[in-house]
C-alpha atoms as a PDB file:
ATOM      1  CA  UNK A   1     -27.429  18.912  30.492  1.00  0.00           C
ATOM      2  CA  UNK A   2     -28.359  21.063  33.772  1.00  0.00           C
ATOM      3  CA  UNK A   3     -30.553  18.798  35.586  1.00  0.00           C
ATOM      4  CA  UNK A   4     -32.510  22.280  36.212  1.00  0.00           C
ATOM      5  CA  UNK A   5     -33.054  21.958  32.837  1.00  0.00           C
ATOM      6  CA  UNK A   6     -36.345  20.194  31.644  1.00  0.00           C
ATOM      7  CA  UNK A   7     -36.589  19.771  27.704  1.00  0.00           C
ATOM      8  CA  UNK A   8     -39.566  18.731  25.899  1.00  0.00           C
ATOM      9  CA  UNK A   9     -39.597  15.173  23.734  1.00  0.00           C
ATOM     10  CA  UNK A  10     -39.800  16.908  20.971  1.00  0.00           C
ATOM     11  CA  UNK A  11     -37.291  19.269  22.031  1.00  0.00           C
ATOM     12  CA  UNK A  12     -34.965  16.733  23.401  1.00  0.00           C
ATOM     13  CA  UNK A  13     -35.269  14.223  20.041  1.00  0.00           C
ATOM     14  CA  UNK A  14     -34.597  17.279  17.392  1.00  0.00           C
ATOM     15  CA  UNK A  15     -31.414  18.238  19.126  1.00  0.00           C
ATOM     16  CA  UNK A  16     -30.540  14.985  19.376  1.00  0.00           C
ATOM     17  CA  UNK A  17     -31.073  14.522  15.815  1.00  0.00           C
ATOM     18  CA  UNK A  18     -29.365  18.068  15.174  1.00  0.00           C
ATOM     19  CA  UNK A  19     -32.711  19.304  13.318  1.00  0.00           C
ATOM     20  CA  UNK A  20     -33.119  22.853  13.666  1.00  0.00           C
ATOM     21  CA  UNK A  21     -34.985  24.226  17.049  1.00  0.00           C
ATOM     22  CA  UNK A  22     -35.585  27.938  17.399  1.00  0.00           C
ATOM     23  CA  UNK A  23     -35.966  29.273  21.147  1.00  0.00           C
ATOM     24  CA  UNK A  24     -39.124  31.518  22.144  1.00  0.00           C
ATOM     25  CA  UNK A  25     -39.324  33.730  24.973  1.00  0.00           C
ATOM     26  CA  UNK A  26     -42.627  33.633  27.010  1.00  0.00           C
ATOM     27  CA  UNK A  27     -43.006  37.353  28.858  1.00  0.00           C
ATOM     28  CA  UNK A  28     -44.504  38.249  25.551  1.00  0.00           C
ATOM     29  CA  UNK A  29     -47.388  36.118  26.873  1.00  0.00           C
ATOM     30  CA  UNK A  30     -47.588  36.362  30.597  1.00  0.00           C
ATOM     31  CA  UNK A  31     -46.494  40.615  30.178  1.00  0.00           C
ATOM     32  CA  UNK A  32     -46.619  41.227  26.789  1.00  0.00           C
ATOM     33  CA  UNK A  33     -50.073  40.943  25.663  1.00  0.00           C
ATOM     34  CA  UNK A  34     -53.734  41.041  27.154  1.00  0.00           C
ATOM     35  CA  UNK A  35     -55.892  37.425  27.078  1.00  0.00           C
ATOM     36  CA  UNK A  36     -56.771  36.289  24.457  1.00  0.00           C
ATOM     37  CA  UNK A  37     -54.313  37.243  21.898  1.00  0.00           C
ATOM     38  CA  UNK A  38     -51.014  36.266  24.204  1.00  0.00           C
ATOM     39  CA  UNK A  39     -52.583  33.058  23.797  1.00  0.00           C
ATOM     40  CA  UNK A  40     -53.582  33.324  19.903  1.00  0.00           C
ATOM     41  CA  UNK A  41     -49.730  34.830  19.115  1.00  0.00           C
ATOM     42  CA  UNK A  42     -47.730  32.092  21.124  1.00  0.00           C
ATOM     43  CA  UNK A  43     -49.210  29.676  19.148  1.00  0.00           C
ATOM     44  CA  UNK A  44     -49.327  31.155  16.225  1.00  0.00           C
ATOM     45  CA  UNK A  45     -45.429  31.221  16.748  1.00  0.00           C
ATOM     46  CA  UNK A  46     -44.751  27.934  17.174  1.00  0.00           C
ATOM     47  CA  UNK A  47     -47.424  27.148  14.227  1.00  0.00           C
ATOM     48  CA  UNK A  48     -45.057  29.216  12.376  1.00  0.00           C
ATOM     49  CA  UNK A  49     -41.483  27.408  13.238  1.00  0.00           C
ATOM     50  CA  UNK A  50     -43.638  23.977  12.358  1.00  0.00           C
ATOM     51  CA  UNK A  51     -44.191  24.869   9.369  1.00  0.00           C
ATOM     52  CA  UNK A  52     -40.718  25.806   8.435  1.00  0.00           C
ATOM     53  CA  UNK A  53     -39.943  22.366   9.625  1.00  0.00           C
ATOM     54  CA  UNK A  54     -38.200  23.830  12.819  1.00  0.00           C
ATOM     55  CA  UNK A  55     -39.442  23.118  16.619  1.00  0.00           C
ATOM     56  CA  UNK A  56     -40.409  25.421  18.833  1.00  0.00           C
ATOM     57  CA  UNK A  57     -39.156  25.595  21.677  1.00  0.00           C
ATOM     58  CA  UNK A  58     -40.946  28.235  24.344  1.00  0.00           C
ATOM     59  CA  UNK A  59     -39.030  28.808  27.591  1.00  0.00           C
ATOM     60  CA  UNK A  60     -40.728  29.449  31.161  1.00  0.00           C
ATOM     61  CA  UNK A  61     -40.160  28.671  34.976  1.00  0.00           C
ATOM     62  CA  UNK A  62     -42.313  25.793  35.438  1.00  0.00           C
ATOM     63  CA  UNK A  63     -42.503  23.916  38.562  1.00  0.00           C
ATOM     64  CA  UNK A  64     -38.339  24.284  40.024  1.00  0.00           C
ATOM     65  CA  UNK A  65     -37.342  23.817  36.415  1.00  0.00           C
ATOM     66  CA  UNK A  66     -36.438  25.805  33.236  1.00  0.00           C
ATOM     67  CA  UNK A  67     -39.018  24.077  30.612  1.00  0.00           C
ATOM     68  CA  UNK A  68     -37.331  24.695  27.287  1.00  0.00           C
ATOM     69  CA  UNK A  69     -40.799  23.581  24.531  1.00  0.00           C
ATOM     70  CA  UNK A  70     -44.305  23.950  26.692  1.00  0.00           C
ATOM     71  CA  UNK A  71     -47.473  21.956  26.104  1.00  0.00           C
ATOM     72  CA  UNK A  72     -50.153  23.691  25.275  1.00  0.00           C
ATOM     73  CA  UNK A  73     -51.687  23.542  28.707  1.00  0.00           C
ATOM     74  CA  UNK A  74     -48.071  25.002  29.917  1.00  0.00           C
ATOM     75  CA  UNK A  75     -49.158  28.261  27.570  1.00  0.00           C
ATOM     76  CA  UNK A  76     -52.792  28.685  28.999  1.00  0.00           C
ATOM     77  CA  UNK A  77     -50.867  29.107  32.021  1.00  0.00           C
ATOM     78  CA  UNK A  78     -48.991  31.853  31.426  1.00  0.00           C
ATOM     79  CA  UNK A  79     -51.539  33.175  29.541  1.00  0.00           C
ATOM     80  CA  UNK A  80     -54.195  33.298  32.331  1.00  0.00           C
ATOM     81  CA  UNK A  81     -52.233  32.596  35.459  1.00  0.00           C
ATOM     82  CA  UNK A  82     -52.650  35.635  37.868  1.00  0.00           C
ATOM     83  CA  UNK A  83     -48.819  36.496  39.517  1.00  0.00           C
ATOM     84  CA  UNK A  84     -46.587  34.992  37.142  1.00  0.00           C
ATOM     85  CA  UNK A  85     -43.137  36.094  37.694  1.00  0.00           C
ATOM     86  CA  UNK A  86     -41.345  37.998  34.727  1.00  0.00           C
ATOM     87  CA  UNK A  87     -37.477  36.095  35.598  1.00  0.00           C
ATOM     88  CA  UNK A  88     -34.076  37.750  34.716  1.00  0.00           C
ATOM     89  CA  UNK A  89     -30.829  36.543  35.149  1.00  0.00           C
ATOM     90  CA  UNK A  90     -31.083  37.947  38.639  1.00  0.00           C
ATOM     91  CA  UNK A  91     -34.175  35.830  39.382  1.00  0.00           C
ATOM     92  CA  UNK A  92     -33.545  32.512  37.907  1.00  0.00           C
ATOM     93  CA  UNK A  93     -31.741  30.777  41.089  1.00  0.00           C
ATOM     94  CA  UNK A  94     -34.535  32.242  43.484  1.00  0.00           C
ATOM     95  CA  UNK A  95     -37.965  31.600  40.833  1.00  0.00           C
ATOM     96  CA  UNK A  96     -36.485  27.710  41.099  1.00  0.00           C
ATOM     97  CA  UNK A  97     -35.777  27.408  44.935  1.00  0.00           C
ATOM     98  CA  UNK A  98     -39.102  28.868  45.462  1.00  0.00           C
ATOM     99  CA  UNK A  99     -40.522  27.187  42.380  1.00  0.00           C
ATOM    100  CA  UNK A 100     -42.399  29.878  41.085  1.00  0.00           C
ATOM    101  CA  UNK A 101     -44.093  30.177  37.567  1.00  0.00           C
ATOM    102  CA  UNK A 102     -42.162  32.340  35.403  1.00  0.00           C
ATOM    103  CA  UNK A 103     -41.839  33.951  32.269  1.00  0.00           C
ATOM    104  CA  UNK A 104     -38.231  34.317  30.581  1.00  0.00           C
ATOM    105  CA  UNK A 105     -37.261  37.910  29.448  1.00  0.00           C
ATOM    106  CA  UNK A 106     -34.475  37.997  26.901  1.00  0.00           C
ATOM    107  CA  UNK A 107     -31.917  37.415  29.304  1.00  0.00           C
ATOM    108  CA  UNK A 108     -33.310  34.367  31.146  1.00  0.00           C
ATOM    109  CA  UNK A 109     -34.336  32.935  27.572  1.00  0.00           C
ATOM    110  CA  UNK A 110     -30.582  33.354  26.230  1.00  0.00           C
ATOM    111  CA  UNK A 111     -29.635  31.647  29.314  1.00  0.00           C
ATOM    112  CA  UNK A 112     -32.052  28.609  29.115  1.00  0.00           C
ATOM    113  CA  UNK A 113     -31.547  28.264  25.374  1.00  0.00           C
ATOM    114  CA  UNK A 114     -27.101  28.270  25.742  1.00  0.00           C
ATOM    115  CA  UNK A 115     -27.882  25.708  28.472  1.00  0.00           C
ATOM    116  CA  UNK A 116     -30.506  23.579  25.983  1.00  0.00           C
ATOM    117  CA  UNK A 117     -27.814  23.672  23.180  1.00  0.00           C
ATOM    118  CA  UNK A 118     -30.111  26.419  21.220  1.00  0.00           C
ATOM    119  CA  UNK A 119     -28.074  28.329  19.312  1.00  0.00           C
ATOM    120  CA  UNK A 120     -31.247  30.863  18.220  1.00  0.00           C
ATOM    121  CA  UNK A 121     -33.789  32.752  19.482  1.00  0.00           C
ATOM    122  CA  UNK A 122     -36.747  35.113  18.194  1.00  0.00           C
ATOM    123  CA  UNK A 123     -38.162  37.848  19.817  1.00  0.00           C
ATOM    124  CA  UNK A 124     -39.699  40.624  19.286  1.00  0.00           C
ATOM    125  CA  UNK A 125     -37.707  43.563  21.050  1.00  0.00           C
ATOM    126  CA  UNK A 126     -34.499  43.733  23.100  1.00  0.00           C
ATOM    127  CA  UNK A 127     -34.709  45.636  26.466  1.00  0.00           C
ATOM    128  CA  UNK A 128     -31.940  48.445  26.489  1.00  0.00           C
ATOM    129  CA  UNK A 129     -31.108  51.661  28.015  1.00  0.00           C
ATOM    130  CA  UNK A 130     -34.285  53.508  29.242  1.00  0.00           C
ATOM    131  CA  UNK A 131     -35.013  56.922  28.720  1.00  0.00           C
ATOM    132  CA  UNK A 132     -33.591  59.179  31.774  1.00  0.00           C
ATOM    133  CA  UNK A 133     -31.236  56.302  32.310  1.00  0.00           C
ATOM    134  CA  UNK A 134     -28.272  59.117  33.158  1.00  0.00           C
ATOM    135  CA  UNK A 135     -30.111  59.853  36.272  1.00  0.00           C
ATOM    136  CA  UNK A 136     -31.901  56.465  36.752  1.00  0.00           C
ATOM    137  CA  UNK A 137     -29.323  53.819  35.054  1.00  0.00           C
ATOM    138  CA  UNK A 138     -32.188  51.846  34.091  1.00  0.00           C
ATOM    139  CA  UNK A 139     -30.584  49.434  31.861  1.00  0.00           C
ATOM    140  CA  UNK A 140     -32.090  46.323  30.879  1.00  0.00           C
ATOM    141  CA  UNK A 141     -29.765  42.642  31.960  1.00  0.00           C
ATOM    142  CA  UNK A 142     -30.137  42.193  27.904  1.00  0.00           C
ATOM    143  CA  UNK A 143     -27.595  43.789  27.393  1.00  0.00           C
ATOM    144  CA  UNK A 144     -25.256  42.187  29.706  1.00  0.00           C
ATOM    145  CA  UNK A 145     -26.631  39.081  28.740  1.00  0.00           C
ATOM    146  CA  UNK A 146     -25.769  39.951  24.926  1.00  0.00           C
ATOM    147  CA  UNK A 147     -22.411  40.203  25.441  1.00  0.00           C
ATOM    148  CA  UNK A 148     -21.726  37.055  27.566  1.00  0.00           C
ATOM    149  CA  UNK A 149     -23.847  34.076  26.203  1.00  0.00           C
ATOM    150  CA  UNK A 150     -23.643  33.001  22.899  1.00  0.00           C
ATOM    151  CA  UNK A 151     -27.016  33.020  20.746  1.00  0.00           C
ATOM    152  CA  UNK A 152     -28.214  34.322  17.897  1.00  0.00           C
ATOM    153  CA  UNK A 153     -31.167  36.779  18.943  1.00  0.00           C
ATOM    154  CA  UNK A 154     -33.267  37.783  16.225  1.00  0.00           C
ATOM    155  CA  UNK A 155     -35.283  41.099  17.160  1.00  0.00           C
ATOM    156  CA  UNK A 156     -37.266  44.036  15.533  1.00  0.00           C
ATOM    157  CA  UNK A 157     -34.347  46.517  17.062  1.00  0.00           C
ATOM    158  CA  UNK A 158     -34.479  47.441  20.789  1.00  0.00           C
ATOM    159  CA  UNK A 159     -38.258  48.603  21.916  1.00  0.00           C
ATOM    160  CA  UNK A 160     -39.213  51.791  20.992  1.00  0.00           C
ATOM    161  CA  UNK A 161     -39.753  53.425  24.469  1.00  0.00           C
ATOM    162  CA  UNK A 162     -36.066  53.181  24.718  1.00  0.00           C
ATOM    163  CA  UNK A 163     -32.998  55.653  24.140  1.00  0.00           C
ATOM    164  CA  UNK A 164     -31.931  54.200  20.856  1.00  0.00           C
ATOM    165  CA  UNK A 165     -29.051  56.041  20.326  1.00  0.00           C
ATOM    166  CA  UNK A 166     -27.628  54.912  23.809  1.00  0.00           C
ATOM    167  CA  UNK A 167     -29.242  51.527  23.267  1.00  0.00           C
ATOM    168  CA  UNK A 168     -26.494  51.203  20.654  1.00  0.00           C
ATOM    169  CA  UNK A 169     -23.215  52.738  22.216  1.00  0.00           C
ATOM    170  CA  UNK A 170     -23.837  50.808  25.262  1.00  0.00           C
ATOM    171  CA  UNK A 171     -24.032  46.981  23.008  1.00  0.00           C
ATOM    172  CA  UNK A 172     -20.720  48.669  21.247  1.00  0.00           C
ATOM    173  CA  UNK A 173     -19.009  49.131  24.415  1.00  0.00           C
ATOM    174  CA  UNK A 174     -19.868  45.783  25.107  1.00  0.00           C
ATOM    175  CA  UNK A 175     -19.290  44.169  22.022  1.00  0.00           C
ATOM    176  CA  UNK A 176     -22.005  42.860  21.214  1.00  0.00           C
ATOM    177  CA  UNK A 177     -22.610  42.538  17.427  1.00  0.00           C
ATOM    178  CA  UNK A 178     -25.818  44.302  16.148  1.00  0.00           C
ATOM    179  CA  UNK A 179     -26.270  43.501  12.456  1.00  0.00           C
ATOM    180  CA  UNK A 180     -29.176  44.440  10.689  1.00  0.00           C
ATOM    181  CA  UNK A 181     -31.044  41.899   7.943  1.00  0.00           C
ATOM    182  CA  UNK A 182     -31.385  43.110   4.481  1.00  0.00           C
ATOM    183  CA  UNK A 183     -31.207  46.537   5.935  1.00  0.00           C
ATOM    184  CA  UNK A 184     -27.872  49.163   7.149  1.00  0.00           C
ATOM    185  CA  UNK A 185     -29.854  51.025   9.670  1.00  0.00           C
ATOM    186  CA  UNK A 186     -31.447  49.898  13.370  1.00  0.00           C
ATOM    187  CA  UNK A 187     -35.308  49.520  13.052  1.00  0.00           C
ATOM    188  CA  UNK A 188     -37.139  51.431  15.936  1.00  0.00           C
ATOM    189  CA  UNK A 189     -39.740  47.863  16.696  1.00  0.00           C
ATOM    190  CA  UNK A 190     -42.941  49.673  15.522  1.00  0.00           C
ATOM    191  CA  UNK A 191     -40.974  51.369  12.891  1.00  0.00           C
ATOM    192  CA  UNK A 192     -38.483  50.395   9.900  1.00  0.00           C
ATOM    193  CA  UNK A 193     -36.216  53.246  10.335  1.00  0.00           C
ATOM    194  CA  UNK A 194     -34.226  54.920  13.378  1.00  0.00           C
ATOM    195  CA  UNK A 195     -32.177  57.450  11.365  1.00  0.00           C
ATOM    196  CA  UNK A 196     -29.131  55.218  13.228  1.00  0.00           C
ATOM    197  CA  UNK A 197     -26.905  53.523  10.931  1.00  0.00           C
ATOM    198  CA  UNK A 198     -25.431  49.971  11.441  1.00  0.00           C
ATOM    199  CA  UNK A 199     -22.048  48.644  10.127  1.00  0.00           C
ATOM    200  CA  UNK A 200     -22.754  45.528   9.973  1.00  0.00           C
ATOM    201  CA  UNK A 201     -24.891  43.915   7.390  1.00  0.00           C
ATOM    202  CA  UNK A 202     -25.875  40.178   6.275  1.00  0.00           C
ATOM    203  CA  UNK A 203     -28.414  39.715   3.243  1.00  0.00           C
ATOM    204  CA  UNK A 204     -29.027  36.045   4.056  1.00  0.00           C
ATOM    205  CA  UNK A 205     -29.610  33.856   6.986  1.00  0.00           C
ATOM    206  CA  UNK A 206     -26.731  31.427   5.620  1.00  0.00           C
ATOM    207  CA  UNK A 207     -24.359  34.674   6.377  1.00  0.00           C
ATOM    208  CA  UNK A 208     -25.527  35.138   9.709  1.00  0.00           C
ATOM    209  CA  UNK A 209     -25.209  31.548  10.606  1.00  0.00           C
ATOM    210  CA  UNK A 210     -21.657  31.227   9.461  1.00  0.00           C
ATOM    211  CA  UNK A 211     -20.765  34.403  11.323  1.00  0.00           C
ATOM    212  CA  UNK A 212     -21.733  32.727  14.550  1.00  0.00           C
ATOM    213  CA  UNK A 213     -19.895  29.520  13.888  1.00  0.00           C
ATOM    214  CA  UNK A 214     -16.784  32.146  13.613  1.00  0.00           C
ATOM    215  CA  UNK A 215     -17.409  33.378  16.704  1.00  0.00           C
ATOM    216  CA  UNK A 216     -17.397  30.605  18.245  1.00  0.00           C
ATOM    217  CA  UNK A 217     -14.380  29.233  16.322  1.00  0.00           C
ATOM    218  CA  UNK A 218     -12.686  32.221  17.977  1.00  0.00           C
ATOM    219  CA  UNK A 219     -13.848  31.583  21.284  1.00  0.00           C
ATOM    220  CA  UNK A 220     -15.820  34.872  21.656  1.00  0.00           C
ATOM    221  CA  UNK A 221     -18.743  34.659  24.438  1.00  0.00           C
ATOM    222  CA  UNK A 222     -20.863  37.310  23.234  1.00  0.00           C
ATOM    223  CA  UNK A 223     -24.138  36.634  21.239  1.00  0.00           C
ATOM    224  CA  UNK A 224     -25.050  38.331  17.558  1.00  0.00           C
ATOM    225  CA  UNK A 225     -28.416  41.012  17.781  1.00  0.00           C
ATOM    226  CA  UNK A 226     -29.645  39.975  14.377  1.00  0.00           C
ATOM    227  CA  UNK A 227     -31.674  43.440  13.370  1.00  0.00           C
ATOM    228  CA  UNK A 228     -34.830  42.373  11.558  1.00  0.00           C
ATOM    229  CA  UNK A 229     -37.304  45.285  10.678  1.00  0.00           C
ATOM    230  CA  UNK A 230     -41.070  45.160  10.648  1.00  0.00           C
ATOM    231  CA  UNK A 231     -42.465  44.415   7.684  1.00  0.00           C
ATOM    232  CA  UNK A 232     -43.306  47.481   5.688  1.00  0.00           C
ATOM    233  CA  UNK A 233     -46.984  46.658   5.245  1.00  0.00           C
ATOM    234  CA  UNK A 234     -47.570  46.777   9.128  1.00  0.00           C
ATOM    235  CA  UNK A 235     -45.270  49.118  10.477  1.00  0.00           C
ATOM    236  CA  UNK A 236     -46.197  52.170  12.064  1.00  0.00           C
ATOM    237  CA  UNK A 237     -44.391  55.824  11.067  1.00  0.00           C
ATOM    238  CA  UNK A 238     -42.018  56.673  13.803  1.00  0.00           C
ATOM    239  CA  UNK A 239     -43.619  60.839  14.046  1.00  0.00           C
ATOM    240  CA  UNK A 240     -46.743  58.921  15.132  1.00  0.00           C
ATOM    241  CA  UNK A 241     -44.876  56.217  18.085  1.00  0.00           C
ATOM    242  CA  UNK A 242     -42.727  58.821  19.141  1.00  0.00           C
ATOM    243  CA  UNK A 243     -45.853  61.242  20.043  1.00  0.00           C
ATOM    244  CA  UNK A 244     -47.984  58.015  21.752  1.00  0.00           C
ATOM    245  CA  UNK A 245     -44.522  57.525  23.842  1.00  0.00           C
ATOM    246  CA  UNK A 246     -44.294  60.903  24.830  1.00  0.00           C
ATOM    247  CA  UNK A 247     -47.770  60.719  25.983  1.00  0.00           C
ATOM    248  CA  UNK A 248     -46.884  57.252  28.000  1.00  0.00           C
ATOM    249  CA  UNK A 249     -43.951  58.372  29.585  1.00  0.00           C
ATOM    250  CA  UNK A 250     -46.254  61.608  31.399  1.00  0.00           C
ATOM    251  CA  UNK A 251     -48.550  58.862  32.695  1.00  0.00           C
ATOM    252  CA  UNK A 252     -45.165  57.001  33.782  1.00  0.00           C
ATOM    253  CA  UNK A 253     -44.105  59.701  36.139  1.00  0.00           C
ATOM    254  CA  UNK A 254     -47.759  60.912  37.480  1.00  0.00           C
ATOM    255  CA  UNK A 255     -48.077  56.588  38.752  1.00  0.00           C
ATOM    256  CA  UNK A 256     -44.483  56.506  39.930  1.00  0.00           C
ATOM    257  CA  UNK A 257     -43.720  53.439  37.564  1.00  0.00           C
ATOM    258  CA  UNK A 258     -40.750  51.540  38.577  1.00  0.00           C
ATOM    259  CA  UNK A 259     -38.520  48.969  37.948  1.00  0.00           C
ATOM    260  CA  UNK A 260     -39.959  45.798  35.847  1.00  0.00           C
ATOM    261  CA  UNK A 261     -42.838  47.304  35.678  1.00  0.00           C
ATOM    262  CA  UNK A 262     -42.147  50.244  33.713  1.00  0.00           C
ATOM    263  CA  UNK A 263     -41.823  47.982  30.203  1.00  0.00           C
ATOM    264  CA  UNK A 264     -45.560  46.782  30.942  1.00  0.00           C
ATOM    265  CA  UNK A 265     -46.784  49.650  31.888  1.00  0.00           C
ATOM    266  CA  UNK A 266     -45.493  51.462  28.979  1.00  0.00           C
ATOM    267  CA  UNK A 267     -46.540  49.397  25.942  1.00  0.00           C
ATOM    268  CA  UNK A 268     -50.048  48.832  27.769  1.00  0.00           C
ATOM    269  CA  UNK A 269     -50.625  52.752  27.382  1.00  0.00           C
ATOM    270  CA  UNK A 270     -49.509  52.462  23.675  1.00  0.00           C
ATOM    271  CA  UNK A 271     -51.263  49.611  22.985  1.00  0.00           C
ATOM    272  CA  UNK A 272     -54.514  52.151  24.683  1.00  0.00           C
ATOM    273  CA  UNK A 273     -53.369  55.427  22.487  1.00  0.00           C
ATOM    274  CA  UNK A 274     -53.012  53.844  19.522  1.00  0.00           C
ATOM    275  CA  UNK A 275     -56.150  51.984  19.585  1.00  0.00           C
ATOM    276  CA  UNK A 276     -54.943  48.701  19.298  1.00  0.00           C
ATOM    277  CA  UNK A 277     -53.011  49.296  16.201  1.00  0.00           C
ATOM    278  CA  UNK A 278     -49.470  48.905  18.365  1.00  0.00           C
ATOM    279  CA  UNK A 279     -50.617  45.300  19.292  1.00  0.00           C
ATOM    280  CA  UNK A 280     -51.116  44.513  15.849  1.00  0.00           C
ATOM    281  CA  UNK A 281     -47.624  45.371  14.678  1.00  0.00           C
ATOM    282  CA  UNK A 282     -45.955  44.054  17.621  1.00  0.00           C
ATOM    283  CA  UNK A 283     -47.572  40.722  16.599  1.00  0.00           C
ATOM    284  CA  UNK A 284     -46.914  41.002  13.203  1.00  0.00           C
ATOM    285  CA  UNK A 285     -43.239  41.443  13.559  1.00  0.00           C
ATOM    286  CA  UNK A 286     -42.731  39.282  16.512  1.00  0.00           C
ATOM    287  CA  UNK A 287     -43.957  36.355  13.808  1.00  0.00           C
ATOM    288  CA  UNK A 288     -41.724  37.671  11.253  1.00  0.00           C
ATOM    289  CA  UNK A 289     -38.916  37.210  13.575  1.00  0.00           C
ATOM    290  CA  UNK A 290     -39.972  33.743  14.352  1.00  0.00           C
ATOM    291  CA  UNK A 291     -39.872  32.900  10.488  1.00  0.00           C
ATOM    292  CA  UNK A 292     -36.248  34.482   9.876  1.00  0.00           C
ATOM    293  CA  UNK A 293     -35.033  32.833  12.924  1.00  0.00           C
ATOM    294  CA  UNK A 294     -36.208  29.739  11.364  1.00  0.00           C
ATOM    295  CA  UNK A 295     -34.181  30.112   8.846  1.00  0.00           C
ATOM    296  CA  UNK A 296     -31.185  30.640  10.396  1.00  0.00           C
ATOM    297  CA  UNK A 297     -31.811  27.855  12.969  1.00  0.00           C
ATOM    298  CA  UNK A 298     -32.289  26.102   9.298  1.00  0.00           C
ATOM    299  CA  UNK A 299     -28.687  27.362   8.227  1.00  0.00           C
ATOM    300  CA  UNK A 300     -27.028  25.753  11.331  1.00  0.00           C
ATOM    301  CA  UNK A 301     -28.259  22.486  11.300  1.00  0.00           C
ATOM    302  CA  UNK A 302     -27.334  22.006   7.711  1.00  0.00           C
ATOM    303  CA  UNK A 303     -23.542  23.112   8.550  1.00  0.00           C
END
């Protein structure tokens, strides 16, 4: 173990004990999502995993280490803290020198949790390419990171104010392995249905589990994008998104929106347009990537 590394107890004893531990990122609390609820949904998440008799195990810069599982009074932090850092790959070594408080993004969470011995994460959106990324080449590090450290990300898709369609090529080039859950298409976050099709499929969490066993077998770095869609009861059609990110991305250019900002920025003004309905569904399917990322988590510590 990294001595950069700081795991909880209860962290440290279930991995010891090879019970099942499921890895949470924590931008969705610092960035994500206005105070209260960031507060309400990170522990709702972890409320969830206990239940399904998996630990929790939320990952943030805390003091010149990576904390893989916060206390409670680690989350009211990040919650409430004014100028917590949002920490990539490119930021890890410099948030710890300078021992800043930061929140993990995909990439810094995949990194922490390979590090931890966490084979699986839940989120609730992968960054990807942006849109206008063929004159920006705004691309998010998750994609990078997806195709060099081995976990098992379980997401709603890629987040909606992205170029799918590029999104997808680009994690092909790389190699990364996008399979979608029950389902042979990529859900669009807010929305079950892209119109893109997937060729890879697994019906179970058992499936998915052994698949990353064989990757590993084979000595492949790259992770597995486990597609989970919304659930249908709380997902929001894709006509309606797509005209509340059209909307968002006008605002984008008239403030000059740049950099790791623009993610923010963008869902805030969504969140705004849609009166509150978009924060509800990003909730909802954040938790129901928690719960099927359980179960795989469950999968691998019975094999």
């Amino acid at each position: 173990m990294n001595d950069l590394v700081r795991l909880s107890p209860e962290v440290r004893d279930a991995l010891a004990a090879r019970r099942p531990v499921v890895a949470l990122e924590s931008t969705i609390i610092s960035h994500g999502m206005p105070w209260p609820r960031n507060m309400e949904t990170a522990l709702a998440a972890e409320a969830i995993a206990r239940e399904a008799g998996v630990v929790p195990a939320t990952i943030a810069l805390m003091d010149g280490r990576i904390a893989v599982g916060l206390e409670r009074p680690d989350l009211e932090r990040l919650a409430t803290e004014k100028g917590v850092l949002k920490a990539s790959r490119r930021d890890l070594a410099w948030a710890l020198a300078s021992r800043r408080t930061a929140a993990t993004t995909v990439a810094a969470t995949m990194i922490a949790a390979r590090q931890a011995g966490v084979d699986v994460f839940a989120t609730g959106g992968i960054g990807g390419v942006h849109r206008g990324a063929s004159e920006t080449f705004d691309i998010s590090a998750d994609m990078q990171e997806l195709a060099a450290t081995s976990v098992c990300v379980v997401s709603a898709g890629a987040k909606a104010i992205l170029d799918l369609p590029k999104t997808l090529e680009v994690l092909e080039t790389l190699g990364v392995p996008v399979v979608g859950f029950q389902t042979s298409e990529f859900p669009a976050f807010y929305s079950r249905q892209s119109g893109l099709p997937l060729f890879l499929r697994a019906d179970s969490p058992a499936e998915i589990a052994r698949m990353l066993a064989a990757q590993r077998s084979l000595g492949l770095a790259q992770g597995i994008l486990v597609a989970n869609p919304v659930p249908a009861e709380h997902e929001i059609p894709r006509a309606r998104i797509d005209e509340w990110i059209g909307v968002a991305m006008a605002r984008l250019e008239e403030q000059n929106v740049k950099g790791k900002e623009v993610t923010p920025f963008l869902l805030s003004r969504i969140v705004e347009l849609s009166g509150g309905a978009s924060l509800e569904t990003n909730v909802r399917l954040f938790h129901n990537n928690v719960r099927l990322g359980c179960r795989i988590a469950t999968e691998i510590a019975r094999s």
